[in-house]
Protein backbone atom coordinates (compact mmCIF):
# COMPACT_ATOMS: atom_id res chain seq x y z
CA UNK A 1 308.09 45.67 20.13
CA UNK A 2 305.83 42.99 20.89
CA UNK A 3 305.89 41.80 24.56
CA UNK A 4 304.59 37.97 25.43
CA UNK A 5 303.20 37.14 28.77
CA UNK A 6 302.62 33.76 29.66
CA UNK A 7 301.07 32.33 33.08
CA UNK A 8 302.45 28.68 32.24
CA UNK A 9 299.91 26.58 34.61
CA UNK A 10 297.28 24.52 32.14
CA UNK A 11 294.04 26.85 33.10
CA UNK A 12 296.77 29.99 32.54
CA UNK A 13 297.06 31.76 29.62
CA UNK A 14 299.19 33.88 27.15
CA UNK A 15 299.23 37.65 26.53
CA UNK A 16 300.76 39.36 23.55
CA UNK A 17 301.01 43.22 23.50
CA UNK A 18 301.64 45.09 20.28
CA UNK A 19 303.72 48.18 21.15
CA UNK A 20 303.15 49.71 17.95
CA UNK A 21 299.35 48.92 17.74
CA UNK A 22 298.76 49.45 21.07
CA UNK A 23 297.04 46.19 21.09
CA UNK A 24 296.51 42.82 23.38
CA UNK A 25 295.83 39.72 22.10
CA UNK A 26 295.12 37.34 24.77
CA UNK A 27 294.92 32.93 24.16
CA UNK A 28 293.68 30.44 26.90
CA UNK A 29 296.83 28.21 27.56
CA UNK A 30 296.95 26.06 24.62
CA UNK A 31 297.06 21.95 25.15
CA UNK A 32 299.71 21.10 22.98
CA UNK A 33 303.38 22.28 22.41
CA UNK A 34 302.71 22.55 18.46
CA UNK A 35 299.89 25.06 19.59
CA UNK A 36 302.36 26.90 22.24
CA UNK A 37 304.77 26.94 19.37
CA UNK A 38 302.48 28.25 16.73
CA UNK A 39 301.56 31.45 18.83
CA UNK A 40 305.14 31.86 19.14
CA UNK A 41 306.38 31.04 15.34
CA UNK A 42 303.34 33.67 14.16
CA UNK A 43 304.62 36.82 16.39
CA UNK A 44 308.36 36.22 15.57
CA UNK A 45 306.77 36.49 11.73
CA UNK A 46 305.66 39.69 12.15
CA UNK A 47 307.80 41.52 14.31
CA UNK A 48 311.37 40.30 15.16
CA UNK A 49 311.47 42.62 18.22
CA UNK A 50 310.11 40.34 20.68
CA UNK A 51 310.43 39.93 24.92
CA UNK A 52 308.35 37.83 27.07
CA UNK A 53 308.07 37.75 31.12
CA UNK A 54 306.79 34.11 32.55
CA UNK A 55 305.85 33.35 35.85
CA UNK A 56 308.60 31.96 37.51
CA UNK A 57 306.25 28.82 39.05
CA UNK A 58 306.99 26.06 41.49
CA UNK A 59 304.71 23.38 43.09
CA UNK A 60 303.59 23.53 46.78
CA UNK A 61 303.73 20.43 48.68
CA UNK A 62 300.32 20.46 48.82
CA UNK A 63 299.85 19.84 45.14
CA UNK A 64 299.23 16.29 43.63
CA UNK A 65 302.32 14.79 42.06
CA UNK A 66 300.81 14.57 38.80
CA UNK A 67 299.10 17.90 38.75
CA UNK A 68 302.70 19.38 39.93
CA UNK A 69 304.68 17.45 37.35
CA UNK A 70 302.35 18.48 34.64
CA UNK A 71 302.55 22.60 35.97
CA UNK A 72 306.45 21.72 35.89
CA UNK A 73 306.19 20.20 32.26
CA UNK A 74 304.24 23.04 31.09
CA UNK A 75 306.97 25.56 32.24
CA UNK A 76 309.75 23.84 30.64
CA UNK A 77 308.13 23.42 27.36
CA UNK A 78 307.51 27.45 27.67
CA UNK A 79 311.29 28.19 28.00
CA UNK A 80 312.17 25.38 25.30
CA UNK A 81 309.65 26.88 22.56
CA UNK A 82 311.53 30.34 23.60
CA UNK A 83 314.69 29.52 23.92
CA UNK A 84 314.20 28.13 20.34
CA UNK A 85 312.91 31.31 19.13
CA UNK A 86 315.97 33.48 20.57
CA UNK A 87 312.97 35.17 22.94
CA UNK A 88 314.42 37.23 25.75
CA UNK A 89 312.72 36.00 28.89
CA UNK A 90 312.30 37.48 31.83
CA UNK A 91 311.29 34.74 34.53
CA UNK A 92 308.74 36.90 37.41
CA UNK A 93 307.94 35.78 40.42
CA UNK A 94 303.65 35.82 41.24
CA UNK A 95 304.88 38.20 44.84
CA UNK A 96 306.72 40.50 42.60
CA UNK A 97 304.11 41.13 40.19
CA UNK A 98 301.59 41.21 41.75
CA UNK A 99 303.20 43.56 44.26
CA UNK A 100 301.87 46.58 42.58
CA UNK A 101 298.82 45.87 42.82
CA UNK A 102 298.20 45.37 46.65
CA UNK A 103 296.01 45.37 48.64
CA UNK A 104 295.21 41.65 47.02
CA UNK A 105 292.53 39.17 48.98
CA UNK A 106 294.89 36.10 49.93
CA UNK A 107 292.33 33.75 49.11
CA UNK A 108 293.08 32.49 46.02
CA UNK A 109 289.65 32.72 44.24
CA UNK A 110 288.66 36.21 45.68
CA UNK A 111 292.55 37.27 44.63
CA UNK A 112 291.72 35.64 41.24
CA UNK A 113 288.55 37.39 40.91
CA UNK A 114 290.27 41.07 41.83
CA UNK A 115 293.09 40.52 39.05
CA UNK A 116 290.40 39.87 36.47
CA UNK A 117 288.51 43.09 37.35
CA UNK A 118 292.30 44.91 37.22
CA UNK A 119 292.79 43.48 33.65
CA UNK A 120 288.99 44.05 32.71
CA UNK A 121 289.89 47.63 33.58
CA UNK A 122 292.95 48.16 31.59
CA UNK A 123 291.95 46.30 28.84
CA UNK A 124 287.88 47.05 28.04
CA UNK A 125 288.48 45.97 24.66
CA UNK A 126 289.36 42.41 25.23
CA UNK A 127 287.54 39.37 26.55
CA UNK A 128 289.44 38.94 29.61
CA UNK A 129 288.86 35.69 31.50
CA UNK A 130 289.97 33.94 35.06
CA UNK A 131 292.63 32.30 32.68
CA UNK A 132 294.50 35.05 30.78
CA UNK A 133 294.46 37.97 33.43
CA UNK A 134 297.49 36.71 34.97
CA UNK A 135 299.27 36.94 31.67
CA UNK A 136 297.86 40.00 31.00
CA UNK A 137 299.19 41.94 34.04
CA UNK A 138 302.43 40.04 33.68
CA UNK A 139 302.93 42.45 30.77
CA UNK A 140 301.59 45.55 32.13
CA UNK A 141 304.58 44.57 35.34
CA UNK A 142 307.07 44.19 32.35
CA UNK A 143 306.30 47.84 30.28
CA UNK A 144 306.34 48.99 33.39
CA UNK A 145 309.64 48.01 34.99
CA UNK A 146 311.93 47.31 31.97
CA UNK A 147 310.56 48.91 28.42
CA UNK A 148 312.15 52.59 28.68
CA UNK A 149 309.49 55.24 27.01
């Protein structure tokens, strides 16, 4: 089984874990939705046993309209390119994720800085960045809650 995690927001990133492998592959959020699609199209290629879990995202009222519309574009064009695919989804909330993993900082940057070191941990092997550890742990909260061993 492959799983997909994807931290929709444009400075997010995607995660793809190879059960079989035991491998991540981790991509910076790609610009365009023929590049989301592509990472997509080349994983239903080689394995046809596919989930994903997205952050379930919304936009605080603090948040410039445009900067919000775009994070809300960016979601939807997720769950299109998935939907297209036939990709189970499972849509996660950032609190319930990241919930195993408290005690977080609740500044944002410090927090961000903690989940990198988490994924830096669990994956050595990979080049883990401020971008993709999100997506990363996204999938290490999915194995752990819904794929039965």
């Amino acid at each position: 089984m492959n799983i997909i995690g994807i931290d929709p927001g444009a400075k997010g990133g995607v995660a793809i874990f190879d059960e079989k492998e035991n491998t991540m592959t981790l991509h910076k959020c790609p610009e365009t939705v023929k590049e989301m699609a592509s990472i997509i199209n080349k994983i239903k290629i080689k394995d046809k046993d596919v989930s994903c879990v997205i952050e379930k995202v919304h936009a605080f009222p603090t948040d410039a309209r445009s900067s919000a519309f775009k994070f809300g574009c960016n979601f939807g064009k997720w769950l299109g390119i998935l939907g297209a695919y036939d990709i189970p989804t499972t849509e996660v909330t950032p609190q319930v994720w990241m919930k195993p993993l408290q005690p977080l900082p609740k500044i944002k940057k410090e927090r961000k800085s903690e989940l990198k070191k988490i994924a830096v941990n669990l994956f050595p092997e990979n080049k883990v960045t401020l971008g993709t550890c999100d997506a990363a742990l996204m999938v290490v909260w999915y194995v752990n809650n819904y794929v039965s061993r």
